[in-house]
N, C-alpha and C. Protein backbone atom coordinates (compact mmCIF):
# COMPACT_ATOMS: atom_id res chain seq x y z
N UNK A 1 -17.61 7.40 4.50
CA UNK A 1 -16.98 6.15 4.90
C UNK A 1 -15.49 6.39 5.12
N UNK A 2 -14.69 6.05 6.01
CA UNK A 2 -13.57 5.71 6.82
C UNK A 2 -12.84 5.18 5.84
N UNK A 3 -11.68 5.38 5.21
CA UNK A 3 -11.04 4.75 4.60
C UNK A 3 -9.75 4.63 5.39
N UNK A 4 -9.42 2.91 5.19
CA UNK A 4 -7.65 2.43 6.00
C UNK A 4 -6.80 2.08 5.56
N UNK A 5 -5.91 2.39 5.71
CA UNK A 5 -4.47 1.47 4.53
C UNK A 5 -3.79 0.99 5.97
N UNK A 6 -3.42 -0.55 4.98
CA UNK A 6 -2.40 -1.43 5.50
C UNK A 6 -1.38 -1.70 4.90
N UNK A 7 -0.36 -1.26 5.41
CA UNK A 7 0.48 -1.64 4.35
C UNK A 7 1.30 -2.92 4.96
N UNK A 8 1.43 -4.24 4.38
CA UNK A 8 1.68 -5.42 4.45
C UNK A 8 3.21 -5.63 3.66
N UNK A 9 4.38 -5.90 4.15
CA UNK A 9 6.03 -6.36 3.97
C UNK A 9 6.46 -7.38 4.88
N UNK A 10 6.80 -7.93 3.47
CA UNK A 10 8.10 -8.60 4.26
C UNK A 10 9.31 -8.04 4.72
N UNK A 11 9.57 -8.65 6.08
CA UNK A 11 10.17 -7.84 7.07
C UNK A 11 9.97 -6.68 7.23
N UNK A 12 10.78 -5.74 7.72
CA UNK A 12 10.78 -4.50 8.39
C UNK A 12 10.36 -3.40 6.73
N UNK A 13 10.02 -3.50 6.43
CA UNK A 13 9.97 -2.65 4.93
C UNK A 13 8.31 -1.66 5.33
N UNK A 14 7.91 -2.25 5.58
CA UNK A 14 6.04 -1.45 6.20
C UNK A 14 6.85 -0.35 6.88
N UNK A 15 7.56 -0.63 8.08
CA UNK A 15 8.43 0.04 9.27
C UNK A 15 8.95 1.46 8.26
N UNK A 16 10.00 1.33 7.58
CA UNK A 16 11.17 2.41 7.11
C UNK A 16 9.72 2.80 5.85
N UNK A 17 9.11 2.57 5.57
CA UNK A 17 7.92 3.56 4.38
C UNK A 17 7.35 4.36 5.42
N UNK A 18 6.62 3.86 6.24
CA UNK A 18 6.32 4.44 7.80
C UNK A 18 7.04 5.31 7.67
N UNK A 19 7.94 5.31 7.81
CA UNK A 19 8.97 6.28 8.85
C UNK A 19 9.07 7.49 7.67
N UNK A 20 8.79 7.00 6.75
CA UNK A 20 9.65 7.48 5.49
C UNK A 20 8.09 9.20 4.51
N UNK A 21 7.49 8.58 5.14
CA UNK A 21 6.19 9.17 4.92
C UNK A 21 6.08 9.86 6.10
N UNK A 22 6.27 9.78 7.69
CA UNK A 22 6.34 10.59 8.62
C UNK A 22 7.67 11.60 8.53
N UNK A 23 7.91 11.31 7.79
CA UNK A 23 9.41 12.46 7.28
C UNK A 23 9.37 13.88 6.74
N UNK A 24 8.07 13.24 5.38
CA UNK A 24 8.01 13.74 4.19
C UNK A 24 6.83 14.56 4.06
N UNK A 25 5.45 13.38 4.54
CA UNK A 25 4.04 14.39 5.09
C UNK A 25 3.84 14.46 6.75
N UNK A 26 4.12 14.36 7.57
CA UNK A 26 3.90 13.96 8.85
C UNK A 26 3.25 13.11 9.46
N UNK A 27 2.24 13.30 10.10
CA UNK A 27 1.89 11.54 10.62
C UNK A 27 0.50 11.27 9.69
N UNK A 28 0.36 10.08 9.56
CA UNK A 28 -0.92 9.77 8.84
C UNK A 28 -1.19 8.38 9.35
N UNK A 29 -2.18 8.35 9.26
CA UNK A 29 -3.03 6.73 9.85
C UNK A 29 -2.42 6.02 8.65
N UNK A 30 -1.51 5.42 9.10
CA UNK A 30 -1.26 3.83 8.12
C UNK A 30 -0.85 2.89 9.02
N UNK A 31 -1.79 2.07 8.87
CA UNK A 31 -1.49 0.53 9.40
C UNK A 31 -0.45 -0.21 8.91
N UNK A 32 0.46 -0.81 9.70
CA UNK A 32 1.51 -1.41 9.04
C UNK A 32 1.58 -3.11 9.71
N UNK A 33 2.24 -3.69 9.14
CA UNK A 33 2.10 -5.34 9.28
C UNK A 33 3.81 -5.77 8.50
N UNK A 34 4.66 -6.16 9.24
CA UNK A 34 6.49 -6.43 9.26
C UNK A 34 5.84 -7.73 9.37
N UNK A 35 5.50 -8.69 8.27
CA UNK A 35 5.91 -9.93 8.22
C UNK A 35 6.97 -10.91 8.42
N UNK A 36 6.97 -11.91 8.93
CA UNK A 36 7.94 -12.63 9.12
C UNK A 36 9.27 -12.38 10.08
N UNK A 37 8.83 -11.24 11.07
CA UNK A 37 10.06 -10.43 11.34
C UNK A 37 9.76 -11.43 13.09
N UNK A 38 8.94 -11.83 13.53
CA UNK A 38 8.94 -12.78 14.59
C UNK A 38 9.25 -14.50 14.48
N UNK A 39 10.05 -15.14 15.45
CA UNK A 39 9.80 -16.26 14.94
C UNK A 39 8.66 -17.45 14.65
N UNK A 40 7.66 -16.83 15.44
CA UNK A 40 6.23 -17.92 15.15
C UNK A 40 5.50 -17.06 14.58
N UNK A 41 5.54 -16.21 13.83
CA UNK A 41 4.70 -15.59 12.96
C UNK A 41 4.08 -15.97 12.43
N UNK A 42 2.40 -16.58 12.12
CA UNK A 42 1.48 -16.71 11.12
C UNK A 42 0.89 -15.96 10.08
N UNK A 43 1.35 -15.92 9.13
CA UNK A 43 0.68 -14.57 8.17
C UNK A 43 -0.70 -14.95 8.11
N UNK A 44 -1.44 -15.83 7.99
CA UNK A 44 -2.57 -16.41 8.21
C UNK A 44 -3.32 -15.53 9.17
N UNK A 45 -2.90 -16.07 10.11
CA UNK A 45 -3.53 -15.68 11.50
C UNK A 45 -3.59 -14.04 12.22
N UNK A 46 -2.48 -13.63 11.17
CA UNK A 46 -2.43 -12.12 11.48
C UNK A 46 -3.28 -11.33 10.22
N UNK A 47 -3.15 -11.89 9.08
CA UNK A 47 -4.09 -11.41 8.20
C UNK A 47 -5.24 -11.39 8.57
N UNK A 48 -5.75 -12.42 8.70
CA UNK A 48 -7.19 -13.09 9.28
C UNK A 48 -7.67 -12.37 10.46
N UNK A 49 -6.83 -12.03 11.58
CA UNK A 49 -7.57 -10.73 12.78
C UNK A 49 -7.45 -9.90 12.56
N UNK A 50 -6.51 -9.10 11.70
CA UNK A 50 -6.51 -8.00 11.42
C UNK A 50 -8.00 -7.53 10.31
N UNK A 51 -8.06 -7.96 9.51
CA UNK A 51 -9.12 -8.55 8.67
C UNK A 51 -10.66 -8.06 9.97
N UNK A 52 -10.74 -9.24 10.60
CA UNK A 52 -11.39 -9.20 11.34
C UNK A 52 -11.78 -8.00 12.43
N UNK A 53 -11.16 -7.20 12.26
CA UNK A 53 -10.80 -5.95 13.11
C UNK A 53 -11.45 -4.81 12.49
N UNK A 54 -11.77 -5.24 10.72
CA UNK A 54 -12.34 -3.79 10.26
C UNK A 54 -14.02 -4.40 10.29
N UNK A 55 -14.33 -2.99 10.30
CA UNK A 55 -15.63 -2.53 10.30
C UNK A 55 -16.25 -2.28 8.95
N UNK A 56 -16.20 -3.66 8.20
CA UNK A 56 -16.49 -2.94 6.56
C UNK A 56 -17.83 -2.56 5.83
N UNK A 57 -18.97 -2.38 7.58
CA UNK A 57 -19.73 -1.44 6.82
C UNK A 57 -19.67 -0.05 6.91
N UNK A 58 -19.01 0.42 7.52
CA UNK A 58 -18.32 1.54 7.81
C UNK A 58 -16.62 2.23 7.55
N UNK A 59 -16.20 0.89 6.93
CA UNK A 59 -14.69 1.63 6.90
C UNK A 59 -14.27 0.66 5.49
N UNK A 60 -13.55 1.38 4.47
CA UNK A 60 -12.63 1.22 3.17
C UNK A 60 -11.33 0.64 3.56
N UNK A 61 -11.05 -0.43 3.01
CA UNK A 61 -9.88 -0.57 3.52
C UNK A 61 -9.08 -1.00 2.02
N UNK A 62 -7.79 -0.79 2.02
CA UNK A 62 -6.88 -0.23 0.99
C UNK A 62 -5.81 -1.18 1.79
N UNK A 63 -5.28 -2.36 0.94
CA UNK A 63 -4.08 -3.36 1.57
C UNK A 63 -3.60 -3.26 0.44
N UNK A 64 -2.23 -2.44 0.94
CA UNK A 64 -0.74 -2.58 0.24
C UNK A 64 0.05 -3.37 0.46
N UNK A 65 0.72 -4.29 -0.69
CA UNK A 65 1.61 -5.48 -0.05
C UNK A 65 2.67 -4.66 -1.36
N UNK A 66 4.05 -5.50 -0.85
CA UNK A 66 5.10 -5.14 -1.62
C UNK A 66 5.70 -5.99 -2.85
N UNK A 67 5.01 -7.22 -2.76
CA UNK A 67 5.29 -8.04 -4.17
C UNK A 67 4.46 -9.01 -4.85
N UNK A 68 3.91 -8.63 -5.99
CA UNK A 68 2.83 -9.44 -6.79
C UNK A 68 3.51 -10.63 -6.27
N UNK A 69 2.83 -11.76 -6.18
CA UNK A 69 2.99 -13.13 -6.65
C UNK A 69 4.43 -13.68 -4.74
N UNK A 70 4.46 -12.95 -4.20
CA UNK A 70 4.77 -13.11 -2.81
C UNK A 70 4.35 -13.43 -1.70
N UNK A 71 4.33 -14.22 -0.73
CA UNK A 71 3.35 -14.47 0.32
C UNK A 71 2.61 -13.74 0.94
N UNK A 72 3.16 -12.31 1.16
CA UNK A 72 2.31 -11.21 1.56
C UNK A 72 0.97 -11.14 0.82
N UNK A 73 1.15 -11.12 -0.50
CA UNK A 73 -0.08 -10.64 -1.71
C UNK A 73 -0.40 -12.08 -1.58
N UNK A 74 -0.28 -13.26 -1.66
CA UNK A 74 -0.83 -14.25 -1.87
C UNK A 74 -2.34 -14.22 -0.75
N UNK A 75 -1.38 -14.32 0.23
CA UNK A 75 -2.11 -14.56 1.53
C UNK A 75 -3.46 -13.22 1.30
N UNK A 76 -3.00 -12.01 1.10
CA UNK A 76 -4.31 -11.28 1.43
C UNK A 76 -5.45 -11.13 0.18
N UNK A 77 -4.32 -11.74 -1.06
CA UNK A 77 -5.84 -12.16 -2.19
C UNK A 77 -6.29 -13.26 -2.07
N UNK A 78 -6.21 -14.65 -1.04
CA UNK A 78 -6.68 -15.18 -0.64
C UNK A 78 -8.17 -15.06 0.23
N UNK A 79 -8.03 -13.75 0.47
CA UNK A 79 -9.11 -13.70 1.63
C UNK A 79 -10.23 -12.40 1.01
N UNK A 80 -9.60 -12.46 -0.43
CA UNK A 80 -10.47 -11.07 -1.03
C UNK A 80 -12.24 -11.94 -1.07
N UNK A 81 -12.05 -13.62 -1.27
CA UNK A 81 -13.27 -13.77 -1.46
C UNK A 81 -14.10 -13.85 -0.54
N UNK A 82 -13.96 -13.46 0.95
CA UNK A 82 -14.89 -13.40 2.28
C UNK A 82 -14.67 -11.76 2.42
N UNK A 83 -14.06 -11.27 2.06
CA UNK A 83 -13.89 -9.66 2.63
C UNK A 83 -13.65 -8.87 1.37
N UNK A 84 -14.45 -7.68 1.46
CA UNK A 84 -14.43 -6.24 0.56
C UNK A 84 -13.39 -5.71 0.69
N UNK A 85 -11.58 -5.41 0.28
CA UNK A 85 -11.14 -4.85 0.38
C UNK A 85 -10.74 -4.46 -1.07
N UNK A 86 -10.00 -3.42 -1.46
CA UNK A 86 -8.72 -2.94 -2.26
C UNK A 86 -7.30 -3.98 -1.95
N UNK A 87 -6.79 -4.47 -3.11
CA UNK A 87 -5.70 -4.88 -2.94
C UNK A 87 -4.88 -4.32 -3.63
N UNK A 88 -3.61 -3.66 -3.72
CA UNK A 88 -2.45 -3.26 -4.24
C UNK A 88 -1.40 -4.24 -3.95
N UNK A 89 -0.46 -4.52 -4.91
CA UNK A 89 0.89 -4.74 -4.94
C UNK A 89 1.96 -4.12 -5.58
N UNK A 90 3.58 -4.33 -4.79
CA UNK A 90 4.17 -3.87 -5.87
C UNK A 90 4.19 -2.18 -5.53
N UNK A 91 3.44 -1.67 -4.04
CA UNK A 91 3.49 -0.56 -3.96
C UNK A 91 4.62 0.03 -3.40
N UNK A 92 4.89 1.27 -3.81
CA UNK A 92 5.98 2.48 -3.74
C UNK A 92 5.52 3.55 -2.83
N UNK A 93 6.57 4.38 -2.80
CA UNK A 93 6.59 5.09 -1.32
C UNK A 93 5.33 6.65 -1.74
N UNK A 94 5.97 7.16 -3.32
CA UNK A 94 5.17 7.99 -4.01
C UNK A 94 3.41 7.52 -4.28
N UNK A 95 2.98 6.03 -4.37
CA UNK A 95 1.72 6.14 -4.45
C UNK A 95 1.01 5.69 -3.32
N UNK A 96 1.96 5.06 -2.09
CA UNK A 96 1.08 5.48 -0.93
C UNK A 96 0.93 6.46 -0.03
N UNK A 97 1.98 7.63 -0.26
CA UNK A 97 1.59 9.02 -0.10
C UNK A 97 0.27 9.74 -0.92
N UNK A 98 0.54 9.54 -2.09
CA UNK A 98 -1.02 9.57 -2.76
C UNK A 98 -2.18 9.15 -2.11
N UNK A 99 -1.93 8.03 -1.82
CA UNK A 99 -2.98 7.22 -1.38
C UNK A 99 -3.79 8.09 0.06
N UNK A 100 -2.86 7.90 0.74
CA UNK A 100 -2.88 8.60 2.40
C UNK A 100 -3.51 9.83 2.15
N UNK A 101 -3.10 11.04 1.01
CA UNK A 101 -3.43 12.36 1.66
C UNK A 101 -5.04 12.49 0.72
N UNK A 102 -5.35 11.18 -0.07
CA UNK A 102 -6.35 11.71 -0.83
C UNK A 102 -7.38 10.64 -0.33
N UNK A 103 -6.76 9.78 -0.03
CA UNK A 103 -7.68 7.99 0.37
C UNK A 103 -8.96 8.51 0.68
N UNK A 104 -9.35 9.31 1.47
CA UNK A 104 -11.12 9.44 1.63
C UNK A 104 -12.03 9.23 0.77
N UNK A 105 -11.51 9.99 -0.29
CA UNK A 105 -12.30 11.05 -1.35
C UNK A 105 -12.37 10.01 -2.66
N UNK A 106 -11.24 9.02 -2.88
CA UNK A 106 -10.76 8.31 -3.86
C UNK A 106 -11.58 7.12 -4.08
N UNK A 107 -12.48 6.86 -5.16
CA UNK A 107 -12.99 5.61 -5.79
C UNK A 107 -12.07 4.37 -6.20
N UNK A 108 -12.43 3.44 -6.50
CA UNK A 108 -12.10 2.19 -6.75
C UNK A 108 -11.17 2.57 -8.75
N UNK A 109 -12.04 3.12 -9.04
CA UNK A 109 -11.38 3.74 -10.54
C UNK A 109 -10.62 5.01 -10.18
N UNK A 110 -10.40 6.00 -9.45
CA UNK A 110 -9.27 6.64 -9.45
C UNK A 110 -8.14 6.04 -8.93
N UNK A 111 -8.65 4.92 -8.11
CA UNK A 111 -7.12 4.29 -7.08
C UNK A 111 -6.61 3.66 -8.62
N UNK A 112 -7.00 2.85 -9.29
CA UNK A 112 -6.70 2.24 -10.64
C UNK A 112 -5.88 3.11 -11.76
N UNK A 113 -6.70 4.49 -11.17
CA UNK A 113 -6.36 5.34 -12.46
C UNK A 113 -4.31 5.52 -11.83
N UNK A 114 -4.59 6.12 -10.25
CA UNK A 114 -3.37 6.30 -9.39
C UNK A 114 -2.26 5.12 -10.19
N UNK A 115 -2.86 3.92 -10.20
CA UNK A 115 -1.86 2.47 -9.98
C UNK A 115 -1.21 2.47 -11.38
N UNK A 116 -1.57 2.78 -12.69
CA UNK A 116 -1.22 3.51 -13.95
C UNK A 116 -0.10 4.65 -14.15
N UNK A 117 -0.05 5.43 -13.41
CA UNK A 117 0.27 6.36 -13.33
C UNK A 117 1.44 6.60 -13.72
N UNK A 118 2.52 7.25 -14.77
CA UNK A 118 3.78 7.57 -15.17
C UNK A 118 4.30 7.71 -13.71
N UNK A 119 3.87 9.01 -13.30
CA UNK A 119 4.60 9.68 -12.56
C UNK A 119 4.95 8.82 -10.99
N UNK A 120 4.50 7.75 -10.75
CA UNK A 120 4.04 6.75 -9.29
C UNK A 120 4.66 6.07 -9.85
N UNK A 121 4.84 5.46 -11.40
CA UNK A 121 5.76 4.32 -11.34
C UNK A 121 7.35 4.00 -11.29
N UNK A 122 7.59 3.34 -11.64
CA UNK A 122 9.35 2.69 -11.71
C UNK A 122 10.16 3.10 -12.84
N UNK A 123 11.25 3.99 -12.48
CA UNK A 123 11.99 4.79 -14.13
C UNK A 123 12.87 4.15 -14.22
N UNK A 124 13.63 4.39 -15.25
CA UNK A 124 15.36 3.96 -15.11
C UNK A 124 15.61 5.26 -15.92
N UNK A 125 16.95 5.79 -14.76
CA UNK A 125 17.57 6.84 -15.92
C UNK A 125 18.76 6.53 -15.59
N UNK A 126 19.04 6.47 -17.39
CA UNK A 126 20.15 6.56 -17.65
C UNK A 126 20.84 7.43 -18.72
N UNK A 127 20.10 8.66 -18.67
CA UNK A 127 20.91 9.92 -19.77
C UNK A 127 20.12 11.01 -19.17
N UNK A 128 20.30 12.07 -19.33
CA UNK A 128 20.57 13.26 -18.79
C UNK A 128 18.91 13.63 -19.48
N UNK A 129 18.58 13.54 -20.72
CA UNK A 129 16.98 13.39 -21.37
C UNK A 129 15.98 12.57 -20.65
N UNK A 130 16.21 12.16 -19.35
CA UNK A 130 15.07 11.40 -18.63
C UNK A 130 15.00 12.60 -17.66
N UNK A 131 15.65 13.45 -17.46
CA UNK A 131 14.87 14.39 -16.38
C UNK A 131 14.32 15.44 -17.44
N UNK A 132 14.10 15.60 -18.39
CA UNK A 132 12.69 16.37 -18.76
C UNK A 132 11.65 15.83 -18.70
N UNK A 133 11.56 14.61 -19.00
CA UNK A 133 10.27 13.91 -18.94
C UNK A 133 9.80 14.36 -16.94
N UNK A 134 10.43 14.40 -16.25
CA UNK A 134 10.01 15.31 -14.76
C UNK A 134 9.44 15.59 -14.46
N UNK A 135 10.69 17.07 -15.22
CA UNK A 135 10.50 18.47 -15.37
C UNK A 135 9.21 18.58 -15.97
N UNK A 136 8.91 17.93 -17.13
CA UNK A 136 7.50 18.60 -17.61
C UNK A 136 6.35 17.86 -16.76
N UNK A 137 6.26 16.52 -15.90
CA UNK A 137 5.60 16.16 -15.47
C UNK A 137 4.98 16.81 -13.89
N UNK A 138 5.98 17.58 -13.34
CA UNK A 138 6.10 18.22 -12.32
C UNK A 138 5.04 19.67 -12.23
C-alpha cells in the first residue's frame, strides 16, 4: 500500500518545511496545503477534495498539521469520522523527515512510537550539559 503525507499550515509554513526537507534529503513526495494564504480560501472545501482525491483502498495517508487545537487540525479531525487517515499535529521538520524516508514500511504503532520520541521532540537548552544528552543519542 502507497503511503501519502500532507502536510497542512497555516500560511506558507507547509512551503519553507518543503523546501527545507528538499535541502536536507532531496525530493520526496509530500503533499503540501498553505492555508489561508488566498483570499477566498475554504479550508473546508480544500480539505474535503483533497480528501476526496485519495484512493484509500490503495493508498495510506499520513496528515500533518502544525497546531493541536488550530483550524488546520480542527478541520482535518473533523473528517477523521468519514475517512481512514493518520492524523499528526504539532509536527516538526525532524519527524516528517522520519516520516518521508520510512512512511511505506511504518505501522500505525511505530508512527506513535516516532510521535514519543526524545530525539523528534522539542528541547530547551540552556547549559552546556544538554548537548550530551545528543551526543549520546546520536
Amino acid at each position: 500500500m502507497k503511503t501519502k503525507v500532507l502536510l497542512a499550515t497555516h500560511g506558507e509554513m507547509a512551503r519553507g518545511i518543503q523546501s527545507a526537507i528538499s535541502l536536507i534529503v532531496g525530493d520526496v513526495d509530500l503533499d503540501i496545503m498553505c492555508c489561508y494564504t488566498e483570499e477566498n480560501f475554504s479550508l473546508e472545501e480544500a480539505s474535503k477534495t483533497y480528501l476526496d482525491s485519495i484512493d484509500f483502498e490503495n493508498e495510506r495517508l499520513i496528515v500533518c498539521t502544525d497546531l493541536v487545537g488550530g483550524s488546520v487540525n480542527n478541520e482535518f479531525f473533523k473528517h477523521k469520522q468519514f475517512y481512514d487517515f493518520i492524523l499528526i499535529s504539532n509536527v516538526n521538520l525532524g519527524l516528517l523527515i522520519d516520516l518521508l524516508l520510512s512512511g511505506q514500511t511504518l505501522e500505525k504503532e511505530d508512527i506513535q512510537e516516532r510521535c514519543k520520541s526524545e530525539l523528534l521532540n522539542v528541547h530547551y537548552f540552556d547549559n552546556i550539559g544538554e548537548v550530551a544528552f545528543l551526543d549520546a543519542d546520536l
